[in-house]
Protein backbone atom coordinates (compact mmCIF):
# COMPACT_ATOMS: atom_id res chain seq x y z
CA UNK A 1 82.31 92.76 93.97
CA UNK A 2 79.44 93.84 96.13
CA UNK A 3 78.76 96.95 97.35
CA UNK A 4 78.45 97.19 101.12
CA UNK A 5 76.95 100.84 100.86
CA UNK A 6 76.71 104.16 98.38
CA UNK A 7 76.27 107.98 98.86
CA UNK A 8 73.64 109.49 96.77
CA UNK A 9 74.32 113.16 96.25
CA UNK A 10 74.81 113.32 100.39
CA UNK A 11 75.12 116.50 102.56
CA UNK A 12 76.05 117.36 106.17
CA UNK A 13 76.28 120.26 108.26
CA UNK A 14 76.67 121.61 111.48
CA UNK A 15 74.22 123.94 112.88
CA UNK A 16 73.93 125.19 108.74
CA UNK A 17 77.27 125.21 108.74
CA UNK A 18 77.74 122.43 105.45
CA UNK A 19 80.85 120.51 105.71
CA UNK A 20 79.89 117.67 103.08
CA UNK A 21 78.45 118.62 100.02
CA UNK A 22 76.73 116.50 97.11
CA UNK A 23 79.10 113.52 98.51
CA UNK A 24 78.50 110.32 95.33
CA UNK A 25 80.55 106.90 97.41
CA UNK A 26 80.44 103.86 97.28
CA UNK A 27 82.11 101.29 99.46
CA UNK A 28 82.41 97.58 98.35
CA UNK A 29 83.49 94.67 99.82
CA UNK A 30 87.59 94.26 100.50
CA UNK A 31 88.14 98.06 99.99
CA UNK A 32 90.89 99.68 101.79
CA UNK A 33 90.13 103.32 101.27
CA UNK A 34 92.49 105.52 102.65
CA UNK A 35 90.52 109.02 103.32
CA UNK A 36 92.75 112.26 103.40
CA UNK A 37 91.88 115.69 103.58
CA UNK A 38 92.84 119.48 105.35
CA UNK A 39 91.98 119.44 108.96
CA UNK A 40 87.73 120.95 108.98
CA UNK A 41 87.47 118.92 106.19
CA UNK A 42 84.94 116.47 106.69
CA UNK A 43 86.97 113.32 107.16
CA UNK A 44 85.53 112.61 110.50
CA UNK A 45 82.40 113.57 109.43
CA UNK A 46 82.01 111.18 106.89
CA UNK A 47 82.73 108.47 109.25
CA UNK A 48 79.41 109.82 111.43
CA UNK A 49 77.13 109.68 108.63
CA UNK A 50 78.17 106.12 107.97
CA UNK A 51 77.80 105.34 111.65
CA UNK A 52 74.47 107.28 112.00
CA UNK A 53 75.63 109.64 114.44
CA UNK A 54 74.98 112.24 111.73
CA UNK A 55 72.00 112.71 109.29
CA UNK A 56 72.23 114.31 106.52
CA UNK A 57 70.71 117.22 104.99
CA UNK A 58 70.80 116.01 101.51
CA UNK A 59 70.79 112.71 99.33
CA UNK A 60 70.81 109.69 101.22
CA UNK A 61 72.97 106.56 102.32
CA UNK A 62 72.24 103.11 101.00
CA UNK A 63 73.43 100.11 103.42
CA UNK A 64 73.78 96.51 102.03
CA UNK A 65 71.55 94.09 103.68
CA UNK A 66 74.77 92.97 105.32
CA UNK A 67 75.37 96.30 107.01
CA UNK A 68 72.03 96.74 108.84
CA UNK A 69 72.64 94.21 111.46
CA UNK A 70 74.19 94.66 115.15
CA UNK A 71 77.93 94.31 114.77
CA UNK A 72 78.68 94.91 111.01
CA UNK A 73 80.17 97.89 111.55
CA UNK A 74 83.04 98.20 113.48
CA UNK A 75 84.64 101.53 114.63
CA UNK A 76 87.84 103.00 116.16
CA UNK A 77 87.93 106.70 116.81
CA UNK A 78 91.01 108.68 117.62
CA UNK A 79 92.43 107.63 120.58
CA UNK A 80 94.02 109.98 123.66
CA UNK A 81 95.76 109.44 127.06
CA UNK A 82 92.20 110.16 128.36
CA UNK A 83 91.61 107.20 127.26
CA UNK A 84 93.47 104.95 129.96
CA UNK A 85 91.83 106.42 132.50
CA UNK A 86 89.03 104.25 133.10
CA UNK A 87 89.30 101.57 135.43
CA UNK A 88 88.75 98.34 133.52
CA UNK A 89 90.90 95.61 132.18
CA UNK A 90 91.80 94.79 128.87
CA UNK A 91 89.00 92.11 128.36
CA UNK A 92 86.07 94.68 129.63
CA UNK A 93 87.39 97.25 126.79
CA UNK A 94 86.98 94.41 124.21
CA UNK A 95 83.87 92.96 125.23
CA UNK A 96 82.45 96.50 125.34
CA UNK A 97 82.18 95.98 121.41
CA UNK A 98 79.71 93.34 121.96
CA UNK A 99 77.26 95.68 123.96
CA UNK A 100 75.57 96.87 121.06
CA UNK A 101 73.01 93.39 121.03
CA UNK A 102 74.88 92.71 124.65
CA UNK A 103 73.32 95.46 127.01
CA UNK A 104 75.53 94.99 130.16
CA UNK A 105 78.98 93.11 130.25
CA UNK A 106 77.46 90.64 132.89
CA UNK A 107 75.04 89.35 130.38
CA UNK A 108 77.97 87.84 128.13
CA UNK A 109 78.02 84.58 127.12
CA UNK A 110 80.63 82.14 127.62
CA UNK A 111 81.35 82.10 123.80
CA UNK A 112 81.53 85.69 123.43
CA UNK A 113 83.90 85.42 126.52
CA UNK A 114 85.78 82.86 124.40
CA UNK A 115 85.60 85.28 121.75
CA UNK A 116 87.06 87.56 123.52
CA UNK A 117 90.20 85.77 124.65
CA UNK A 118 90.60 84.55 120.45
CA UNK A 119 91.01 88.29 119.85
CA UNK A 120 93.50 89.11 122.55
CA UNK A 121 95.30 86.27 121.38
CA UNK A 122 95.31 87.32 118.17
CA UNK A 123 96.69 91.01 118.79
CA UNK A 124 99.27 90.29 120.78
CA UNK A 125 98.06 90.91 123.75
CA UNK A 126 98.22 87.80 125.47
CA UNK A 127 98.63 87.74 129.85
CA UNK A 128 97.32 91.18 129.74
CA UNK A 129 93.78 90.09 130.43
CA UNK A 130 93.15 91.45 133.48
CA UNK A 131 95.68 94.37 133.26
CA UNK A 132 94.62 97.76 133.53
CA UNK A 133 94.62 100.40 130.72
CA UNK A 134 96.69 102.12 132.80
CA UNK A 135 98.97 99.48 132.39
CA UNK A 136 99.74 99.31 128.92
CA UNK A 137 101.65 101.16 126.65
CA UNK A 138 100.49 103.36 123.55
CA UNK A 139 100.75 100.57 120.98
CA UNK A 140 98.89 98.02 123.73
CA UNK A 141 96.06 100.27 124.45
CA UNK A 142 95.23 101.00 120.18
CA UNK A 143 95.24 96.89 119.99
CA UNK A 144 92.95 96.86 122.62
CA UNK A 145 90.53 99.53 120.85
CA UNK A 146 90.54 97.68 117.83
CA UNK A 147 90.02 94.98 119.22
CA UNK A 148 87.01 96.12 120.84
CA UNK A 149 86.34 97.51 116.77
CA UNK A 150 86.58 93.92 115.47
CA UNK A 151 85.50 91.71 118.03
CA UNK A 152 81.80 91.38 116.26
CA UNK A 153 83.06 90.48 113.05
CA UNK A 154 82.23 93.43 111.23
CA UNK A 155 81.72 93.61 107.69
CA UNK A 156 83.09 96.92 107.32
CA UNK A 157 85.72 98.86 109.72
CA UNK A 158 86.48 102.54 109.93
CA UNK A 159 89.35 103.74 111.71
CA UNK A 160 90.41 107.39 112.43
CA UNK A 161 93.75 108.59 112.79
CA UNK A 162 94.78 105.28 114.15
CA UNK A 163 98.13 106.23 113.88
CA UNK A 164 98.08 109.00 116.08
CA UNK A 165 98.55 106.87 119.46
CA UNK A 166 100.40 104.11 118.11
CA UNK A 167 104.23 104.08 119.67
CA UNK A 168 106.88 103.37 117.37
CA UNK A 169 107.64 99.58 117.57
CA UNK A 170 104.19 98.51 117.10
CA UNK A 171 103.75 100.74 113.63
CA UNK A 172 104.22 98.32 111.15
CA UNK A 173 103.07 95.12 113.12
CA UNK A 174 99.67 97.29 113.20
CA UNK A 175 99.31 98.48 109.76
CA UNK A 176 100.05 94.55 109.06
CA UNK A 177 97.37 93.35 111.44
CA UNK A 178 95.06 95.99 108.97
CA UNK A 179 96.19 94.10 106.17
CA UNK A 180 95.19 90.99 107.56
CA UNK A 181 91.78 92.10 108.81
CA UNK A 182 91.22 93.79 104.93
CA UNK A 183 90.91 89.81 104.05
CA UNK A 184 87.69 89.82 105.87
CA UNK A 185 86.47 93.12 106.18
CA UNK A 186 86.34 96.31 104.21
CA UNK A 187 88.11 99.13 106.10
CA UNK A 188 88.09 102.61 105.69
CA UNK A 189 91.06 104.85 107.24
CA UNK A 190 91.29 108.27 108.14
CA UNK A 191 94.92 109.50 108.28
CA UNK A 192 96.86 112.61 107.92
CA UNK A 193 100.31 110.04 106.98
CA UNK A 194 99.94 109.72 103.60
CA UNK A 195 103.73 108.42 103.46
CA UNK A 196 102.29 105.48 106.00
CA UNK A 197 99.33 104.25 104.83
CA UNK A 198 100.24 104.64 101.00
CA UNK A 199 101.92 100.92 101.58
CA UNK A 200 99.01 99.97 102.77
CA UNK A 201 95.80 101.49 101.22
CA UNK A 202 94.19 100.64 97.91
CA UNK A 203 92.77 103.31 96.68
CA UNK A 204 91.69 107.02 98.22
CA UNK A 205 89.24 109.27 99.23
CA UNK A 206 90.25 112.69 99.09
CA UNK A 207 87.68 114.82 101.03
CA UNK A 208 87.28 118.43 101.60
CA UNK A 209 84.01 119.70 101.42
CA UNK A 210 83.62 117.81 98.29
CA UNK A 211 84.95 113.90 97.71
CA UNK A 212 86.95 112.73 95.09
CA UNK A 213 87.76 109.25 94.70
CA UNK A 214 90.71 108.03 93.18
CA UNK A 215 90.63 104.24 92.82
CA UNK A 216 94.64 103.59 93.26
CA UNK A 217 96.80 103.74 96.04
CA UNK A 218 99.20 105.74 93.80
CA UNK A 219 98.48 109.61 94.41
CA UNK A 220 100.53 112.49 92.98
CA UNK A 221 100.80 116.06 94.08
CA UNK A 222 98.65 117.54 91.15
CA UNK A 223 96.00 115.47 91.83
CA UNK A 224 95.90 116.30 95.54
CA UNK A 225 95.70 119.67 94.31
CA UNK A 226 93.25 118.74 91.53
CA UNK A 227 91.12 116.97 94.15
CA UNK A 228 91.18 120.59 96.45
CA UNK A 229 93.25 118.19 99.22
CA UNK A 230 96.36 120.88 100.19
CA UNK A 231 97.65 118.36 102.35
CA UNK A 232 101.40 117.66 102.46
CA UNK A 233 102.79 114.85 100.17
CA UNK A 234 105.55 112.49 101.32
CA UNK A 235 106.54 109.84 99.15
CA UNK A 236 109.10 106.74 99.18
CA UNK A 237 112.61 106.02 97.84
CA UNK A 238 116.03 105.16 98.81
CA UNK A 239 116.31 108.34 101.10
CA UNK A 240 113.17 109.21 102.51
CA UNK A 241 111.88 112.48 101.15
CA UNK A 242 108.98 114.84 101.32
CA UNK A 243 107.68 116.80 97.83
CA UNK A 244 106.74 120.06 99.02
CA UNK A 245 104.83 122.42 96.50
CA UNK A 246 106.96 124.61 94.46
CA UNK A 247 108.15 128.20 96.05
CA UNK A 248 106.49 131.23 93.63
């Protein structure tokens, strides 16, 4: 399997303030890496090295050949009410993703149009073209952002939180669609649900400060612990349950 990029002994800070530290990675093609962590972490912040919206201090970041062009990466952040706000339809948001080799929406061609219109299709969102965001609900307007994420074909997606602003009955069709996409993309996922995307994932990054890497989407609460990840465990059964850490 080929590698689509690897951390070198990579550090990041903020204003001196270091938040990764001596970071080794390596994404490949087809990973689903599910990245958990304490909030302050460095979840996000792994996700803006990646993009380039961060340098880093230390070590360096190795990109595929694959990964250096336009639209191989494709990106949802975190998602708020804010976001509805803007006046634009449903097909504007999505062929916003294009804009990176597409400076101006005007300038698109009729295939990326057509493009476009595949990709509403194939979320669901079908005779919402011209709606507003305004419009739609919470699980209409995080297909729309993805969309926008995946509309270049990207060789590699990173999504964080996505579950935060997804409404209850489109949950699992979205963490499906993932699973789909994960047959032509890598993804990496940012979540605080461990319970959720432990279905889903394939293996984990556990990141705080430090990153460990666990390679299965099996994770226990010693090895959060091992890992330094004091995050909150919830696993699945025939009565859903949460395993808490023991009481002194």
């Amino acid at each position: 399997m080929s590698y689509l990029l690897e951390m070198n002994s990579l550090s990041a800070s903020y204003d001196n303030n270091v938040v990764l530290e001596d970071v080794n990675f390596t994404v490949s093609e087809n990973d689903f890496i599910g990245v958990i962590g304490p909030n302050g972490g460095g979840k996000t912040t792994l996700l803006k090295v990646i993009l380039g919206l961060i340098e880093p201090v230390n070590g360096k970041i190795i990109f595929n050949n694959d990964l250096i062009n336009g639209n191989s990466i494709g990106y949802l952040p975190q998602i708020s009410t804010g976001d509805a706000n803007y006046p634009v339809t449903v097909t504007d948001v999505i062929l916003s993703g294009m804009m990176i080799r597409k400076k101006i929406i005007s300038r698109m061609s009729a295939v990326d149009k057509k493009k476009a219109h595949e990709i509403i299709s194939e979320l669901g969102l079908s005779g919402m073209e011209n709606s507003s965001l305004t419009e739609l609900s919470g699980g209409q307007l995080q297909r729309v952002f993805l969309g926008r994420a995946i509309i270049g074909n990207p060789k590699l997606l990173l999504l964080d939180e996505p579950g935060n602003f997804v409404d209850s009955t489109f949950e699992n069709d979205f963490y499906e669609k993932l699973k789909e996409l994960n047959n032509r993309m890598a993804i990496l996922m940012v979540s605080h649900d461990i319970g959720m995307i432990s279905a889903h994932v394939k293996s984990y990054a556990c990141v705080n400060r430090k990153l460990h890497y666990h390679p299965s989407s099996e994770i226990s609460n010693e090895q959060l612990l091992a890992y330094g990840c004091p995050i909150q465990l919830i696993t699945h059964g025939e009565v859903p349950h949460t395993v808490l850490k023991s009481h002194s």
